[in-house]
Protein backbone atom coordinates (compact mmCIF):
# COMPACT_ATOMS: atom_id res chain seq x y z
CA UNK A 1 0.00 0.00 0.00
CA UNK A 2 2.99 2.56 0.49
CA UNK A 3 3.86 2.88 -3.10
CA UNK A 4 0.32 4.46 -3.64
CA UNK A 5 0.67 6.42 -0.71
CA UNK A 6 4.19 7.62 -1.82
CA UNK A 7 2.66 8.37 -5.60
CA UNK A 8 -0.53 9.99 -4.18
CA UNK A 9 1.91 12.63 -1.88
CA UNK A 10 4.44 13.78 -4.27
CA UNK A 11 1.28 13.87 -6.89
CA UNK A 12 -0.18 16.39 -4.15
CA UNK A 13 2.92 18.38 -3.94
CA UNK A 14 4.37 18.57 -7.43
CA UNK A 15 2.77 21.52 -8.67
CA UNK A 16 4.04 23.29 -5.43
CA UNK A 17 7.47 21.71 -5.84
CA UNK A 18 7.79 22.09 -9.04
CA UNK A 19 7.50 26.16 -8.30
CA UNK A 20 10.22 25.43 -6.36
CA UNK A 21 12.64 24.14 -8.81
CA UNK A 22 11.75 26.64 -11.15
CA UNK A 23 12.91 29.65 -8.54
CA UNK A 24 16.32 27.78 -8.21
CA UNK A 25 17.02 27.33 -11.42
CA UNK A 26 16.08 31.27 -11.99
CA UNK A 27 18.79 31.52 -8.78
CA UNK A 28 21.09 29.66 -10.63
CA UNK A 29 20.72 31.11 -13.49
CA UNK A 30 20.89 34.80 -12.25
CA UNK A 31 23.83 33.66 -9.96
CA UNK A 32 26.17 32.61 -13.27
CA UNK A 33 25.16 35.76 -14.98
CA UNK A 34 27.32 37.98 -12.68
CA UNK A 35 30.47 35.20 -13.00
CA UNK A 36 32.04 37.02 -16.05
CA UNK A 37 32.33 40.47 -14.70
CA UNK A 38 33.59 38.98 -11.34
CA UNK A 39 35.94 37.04 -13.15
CA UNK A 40 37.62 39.92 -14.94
CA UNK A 41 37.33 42.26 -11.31
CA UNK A 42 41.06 42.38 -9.92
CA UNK A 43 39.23 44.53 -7.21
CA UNK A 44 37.13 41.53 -5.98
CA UNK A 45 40.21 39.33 -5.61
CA UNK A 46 41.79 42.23 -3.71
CA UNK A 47 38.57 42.57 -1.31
CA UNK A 48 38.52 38.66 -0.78
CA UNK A 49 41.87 38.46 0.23
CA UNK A 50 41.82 41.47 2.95
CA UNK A 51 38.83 39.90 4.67
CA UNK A 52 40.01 38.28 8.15
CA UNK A 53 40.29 34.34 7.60
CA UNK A 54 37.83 33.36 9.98
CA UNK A 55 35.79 35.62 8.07
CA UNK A 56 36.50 33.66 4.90
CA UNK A 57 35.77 30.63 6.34
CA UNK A 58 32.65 31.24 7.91
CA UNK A 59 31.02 32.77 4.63
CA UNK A 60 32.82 30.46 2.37
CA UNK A 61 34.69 33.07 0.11
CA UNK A 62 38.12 32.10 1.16
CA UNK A 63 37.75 31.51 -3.30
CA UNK A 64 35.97 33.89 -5.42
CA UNK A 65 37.63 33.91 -8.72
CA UNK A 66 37.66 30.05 -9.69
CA UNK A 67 33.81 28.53 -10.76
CA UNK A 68 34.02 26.32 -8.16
CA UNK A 69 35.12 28.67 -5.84
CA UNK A 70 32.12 31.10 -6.74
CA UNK A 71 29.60 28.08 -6.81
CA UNK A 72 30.21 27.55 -3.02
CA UNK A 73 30.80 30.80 -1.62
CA UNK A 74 27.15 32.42 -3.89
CA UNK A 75 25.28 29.66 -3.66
CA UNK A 76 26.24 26.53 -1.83
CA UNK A 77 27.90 27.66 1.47
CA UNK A 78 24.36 29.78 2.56
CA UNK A 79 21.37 30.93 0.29
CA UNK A 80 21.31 27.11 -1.17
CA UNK A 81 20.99 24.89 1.77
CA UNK A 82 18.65 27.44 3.36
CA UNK A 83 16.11 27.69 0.65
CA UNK A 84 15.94 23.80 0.75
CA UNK A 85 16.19 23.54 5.04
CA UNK A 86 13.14 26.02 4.11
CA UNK A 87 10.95 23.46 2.18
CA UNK A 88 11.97 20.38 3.82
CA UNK A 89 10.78 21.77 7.11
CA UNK A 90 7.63 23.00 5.71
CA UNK A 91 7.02 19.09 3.71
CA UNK A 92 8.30 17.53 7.07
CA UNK A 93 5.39 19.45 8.93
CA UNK A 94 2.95 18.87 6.61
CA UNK A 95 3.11 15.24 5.69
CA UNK A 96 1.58 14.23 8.99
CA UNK A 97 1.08 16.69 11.71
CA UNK A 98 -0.26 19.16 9.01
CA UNK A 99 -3.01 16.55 7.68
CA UNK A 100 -3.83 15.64 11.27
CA UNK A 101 -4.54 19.41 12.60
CA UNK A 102 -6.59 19.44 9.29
CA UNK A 103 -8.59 16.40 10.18
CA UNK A 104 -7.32 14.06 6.61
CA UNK A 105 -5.02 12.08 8.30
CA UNK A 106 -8.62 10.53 10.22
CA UNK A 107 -10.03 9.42 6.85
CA UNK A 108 -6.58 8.14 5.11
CA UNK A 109 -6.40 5.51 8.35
CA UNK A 110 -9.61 4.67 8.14
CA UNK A 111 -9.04 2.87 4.72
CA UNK A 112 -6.96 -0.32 4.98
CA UNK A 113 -3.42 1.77 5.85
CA UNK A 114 -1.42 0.81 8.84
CA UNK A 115 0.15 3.84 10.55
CA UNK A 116 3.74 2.33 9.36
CA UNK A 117 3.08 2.20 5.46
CA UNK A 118 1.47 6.14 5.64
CA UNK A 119 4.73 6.97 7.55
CA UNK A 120 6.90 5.49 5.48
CA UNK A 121 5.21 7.12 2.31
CA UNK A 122 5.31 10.37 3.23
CA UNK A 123 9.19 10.28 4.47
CA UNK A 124 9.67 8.72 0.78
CA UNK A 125 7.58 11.40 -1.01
CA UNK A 126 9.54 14.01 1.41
CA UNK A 127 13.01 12.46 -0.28
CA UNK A 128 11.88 12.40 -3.74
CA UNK A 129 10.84 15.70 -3.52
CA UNK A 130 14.16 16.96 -2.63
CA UNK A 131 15.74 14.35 -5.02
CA UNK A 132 13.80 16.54 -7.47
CA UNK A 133 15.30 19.59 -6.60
CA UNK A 134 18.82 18.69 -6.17
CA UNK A 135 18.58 17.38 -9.17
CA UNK A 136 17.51 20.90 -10.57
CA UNK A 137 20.00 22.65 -8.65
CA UNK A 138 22.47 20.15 -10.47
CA UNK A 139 21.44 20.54 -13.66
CA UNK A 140 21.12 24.21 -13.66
CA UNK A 141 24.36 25.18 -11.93
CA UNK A 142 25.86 22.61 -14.92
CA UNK A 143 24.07 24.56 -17.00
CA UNK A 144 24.85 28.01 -16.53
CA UNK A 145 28.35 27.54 -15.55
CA UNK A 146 28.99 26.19 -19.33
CA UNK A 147 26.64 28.91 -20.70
CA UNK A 148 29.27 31.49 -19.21
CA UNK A 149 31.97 29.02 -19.97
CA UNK A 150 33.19 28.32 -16.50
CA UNK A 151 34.57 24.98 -15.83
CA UNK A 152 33.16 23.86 -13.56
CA UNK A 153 33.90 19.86 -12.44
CA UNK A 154 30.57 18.11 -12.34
CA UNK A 155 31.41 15.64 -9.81
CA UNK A 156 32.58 18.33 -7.44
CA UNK A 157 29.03 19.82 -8.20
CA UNK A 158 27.19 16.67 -7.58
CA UNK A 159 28.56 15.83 -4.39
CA UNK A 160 27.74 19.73 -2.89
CA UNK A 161 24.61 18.95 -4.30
CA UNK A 162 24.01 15.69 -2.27
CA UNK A 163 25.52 17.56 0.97
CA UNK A 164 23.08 20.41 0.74
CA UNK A 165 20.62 18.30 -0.27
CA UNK A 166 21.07 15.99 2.85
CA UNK A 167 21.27 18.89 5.04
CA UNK A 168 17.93 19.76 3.61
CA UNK A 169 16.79 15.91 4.22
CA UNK A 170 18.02 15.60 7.85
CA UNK A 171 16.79 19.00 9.27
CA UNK A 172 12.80 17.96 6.68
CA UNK A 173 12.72 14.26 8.55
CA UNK A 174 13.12 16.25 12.03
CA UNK A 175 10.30 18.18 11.40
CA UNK A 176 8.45 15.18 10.01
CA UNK A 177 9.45 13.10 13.47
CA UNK A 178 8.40 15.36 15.36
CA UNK A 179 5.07 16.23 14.02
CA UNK A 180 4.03 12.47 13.81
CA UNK A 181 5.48 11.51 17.27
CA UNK A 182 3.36 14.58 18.44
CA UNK A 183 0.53 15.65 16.15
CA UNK A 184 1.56 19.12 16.82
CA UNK A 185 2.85 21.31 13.28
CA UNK A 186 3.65 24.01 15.22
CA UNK A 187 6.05 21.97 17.77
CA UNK A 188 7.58 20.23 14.44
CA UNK A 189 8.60 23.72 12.40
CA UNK A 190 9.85 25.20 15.73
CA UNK A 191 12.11 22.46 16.69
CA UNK A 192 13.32 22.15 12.96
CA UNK A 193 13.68 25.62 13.04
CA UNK A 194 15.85 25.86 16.55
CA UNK A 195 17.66 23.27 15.77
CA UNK A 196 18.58 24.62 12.23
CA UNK A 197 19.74 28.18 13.86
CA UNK A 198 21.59 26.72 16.57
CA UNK A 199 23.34 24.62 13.96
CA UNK A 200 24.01 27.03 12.09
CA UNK A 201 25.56 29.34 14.70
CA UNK A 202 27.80 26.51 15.90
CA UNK A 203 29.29 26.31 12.59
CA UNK A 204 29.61 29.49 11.86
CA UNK A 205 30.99 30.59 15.18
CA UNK A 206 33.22 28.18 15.13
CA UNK A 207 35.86 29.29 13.25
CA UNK A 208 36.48 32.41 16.19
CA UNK A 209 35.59 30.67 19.05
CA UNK A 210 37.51 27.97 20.71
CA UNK A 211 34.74 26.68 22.89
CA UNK A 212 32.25 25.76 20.04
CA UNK A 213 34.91 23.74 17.78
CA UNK A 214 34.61 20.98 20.10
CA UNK A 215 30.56 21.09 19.37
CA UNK A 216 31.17 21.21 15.50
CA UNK A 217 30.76 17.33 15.27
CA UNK A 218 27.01 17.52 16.23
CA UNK A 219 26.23 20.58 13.96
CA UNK A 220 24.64 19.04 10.75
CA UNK A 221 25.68 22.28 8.72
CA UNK A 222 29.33 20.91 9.69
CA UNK A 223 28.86 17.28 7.57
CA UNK A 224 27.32 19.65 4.75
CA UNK A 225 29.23 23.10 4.53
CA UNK A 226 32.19 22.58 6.73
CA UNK A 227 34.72 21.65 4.03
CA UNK A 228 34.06 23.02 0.16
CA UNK A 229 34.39 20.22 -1.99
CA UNK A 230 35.13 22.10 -4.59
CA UNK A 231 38.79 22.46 -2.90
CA UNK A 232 41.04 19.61 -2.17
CA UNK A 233 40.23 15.83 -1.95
CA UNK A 234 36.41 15.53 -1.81
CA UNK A 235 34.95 13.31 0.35
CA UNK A 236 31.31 11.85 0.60
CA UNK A 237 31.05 10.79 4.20
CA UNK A 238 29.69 14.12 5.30
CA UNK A 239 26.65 13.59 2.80
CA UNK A 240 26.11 10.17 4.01
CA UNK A 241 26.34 11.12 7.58
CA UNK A 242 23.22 13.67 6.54
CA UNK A 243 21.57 11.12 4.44
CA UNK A 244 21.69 8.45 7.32
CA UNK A 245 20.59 10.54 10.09
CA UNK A 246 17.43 11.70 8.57
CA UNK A 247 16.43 7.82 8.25
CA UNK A 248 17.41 7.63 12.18
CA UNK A 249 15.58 10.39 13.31
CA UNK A 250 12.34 9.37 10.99
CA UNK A 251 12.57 5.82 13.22
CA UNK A 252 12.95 7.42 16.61
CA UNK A 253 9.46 9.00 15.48
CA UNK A 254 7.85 6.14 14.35
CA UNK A 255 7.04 4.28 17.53
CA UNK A 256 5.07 7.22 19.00
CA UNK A 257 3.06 7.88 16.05
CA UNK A 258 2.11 4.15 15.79
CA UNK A 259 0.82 4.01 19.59
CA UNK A 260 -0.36 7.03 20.76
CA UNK A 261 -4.37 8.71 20.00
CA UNK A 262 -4.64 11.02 16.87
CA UNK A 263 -7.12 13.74 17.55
């Protein structure tokens, strides 16, 4: 019964999603159309490299000039991953807790449905939803980037793709194990919310203070945005860290939402 479930969610949420995709690839788009006159700006390398490094590393512009190095610091070391934390949260709370304040979630379990095969249909219509985006973000950051001939290394771009996405996934399936363990959409977006800004302070904050580098392990902005992969050796554990820990936090959820009284 889940694979109906799963088709009849992201059936309910593609014209909305699809909005979504269409404003990042616009972002992307606009994003590669400023490359060529920062490209040919000695004056931006000479900003760049007078800002404090902490500085650099906390935005992500410790590279301007190279495409990869513009890829992270414009879009994939902020704006990105918090345009999809944005819509993940807002699926997560809507999948259950969302249809249960609005009294659907009643008449979908009173059809032959356990409580286990809705969950697990709506946490797999929440991932293929962000698949979908990623997947745009991919294609249109390839995409521009050749437009304004940048070279731009497409497996370096699909693994900050998968990182951000992931973020995205981790911080959505909070908001989604909360709302089903509780019923409560309000309780669900706060705690995804909290728990994204406190994240992101630790990582950010980081960098300058000694006390919170110890802390940077549990921040999930850390396994996404901590190291550009556009610089160095890239590594995918961070992504599957995120990717993992979504599933994990979906489970811890699960039990509640199975035993306790829906209103």
């Amino acid at each position: 019964m889940w694979p109906e479930l799963l088709r009849e969610q992201v059936r309910r949420d593609l014209r909305g999603t699809l909005w979504w995709a269409f404003g990042l690839a616009l972002y992307a788009a606009v994003t590669w159309a400023f490359y060529p006159t920062i490209r040919s700006s000695p004056d931006i390398a000479g900003f760049v490299d007078r800002l404090p490094a902490a500085l650099r590393a906390a935005f992500g512009v410790e590279d301007f000039i190279s495409p990869g190095g513009y890829a992270w610091a414009r879009m994939f070391s902020l704006l990105l991953p918090l345009t999809l934390i944005i819509y993940a949260v807002r699926a997560g709370t809507r999948a259950v807790a969302g249809d249960e304040q609005d009294g659907r979630l009643e008449l979908l379990l009173a059809q032959p449905v356990t409580r286990t095969e809705l969950l697990l249909g709506r946490t797999l219509a929440l991932g293929a939803n962000l698949a979908l985006l990623g997947l745009t973000v991919f294609l249109s950051t390839a995409i521009g980037a050749r437009l304004v001939d940048a070279d731009l290394p497409l497996g370096r771009l699909a693994l900050a793709t998968l990182a951000v996405t992931g973020l995205a996934w981790t911080l959505g399936a909070l908001a989604l194990a909360v709302g089903s363990a509780t019923g409560r959409p309000g309780l669900a977006s706060g705690v995804a919310a909290g728990v994204t800004l406190a994240s992101y302070l630790d990582h950010s904050l980081s960098p300058q203070v000694e006390a919170l580098r110890a802390l940077r392990g549990v921040s999930p902005f850390w396994y996404a945005i901590g190291e550009s992969p556009f610089r160095g050796t890239p590594h995918p554990t961070g992504a599957l860290v995120l990717l993992a820990a979504g599933a994990v936090l979906v489970l811890l959820g699960a039990p509640r939402f199975v035993r306790r009284d829906l209103r």
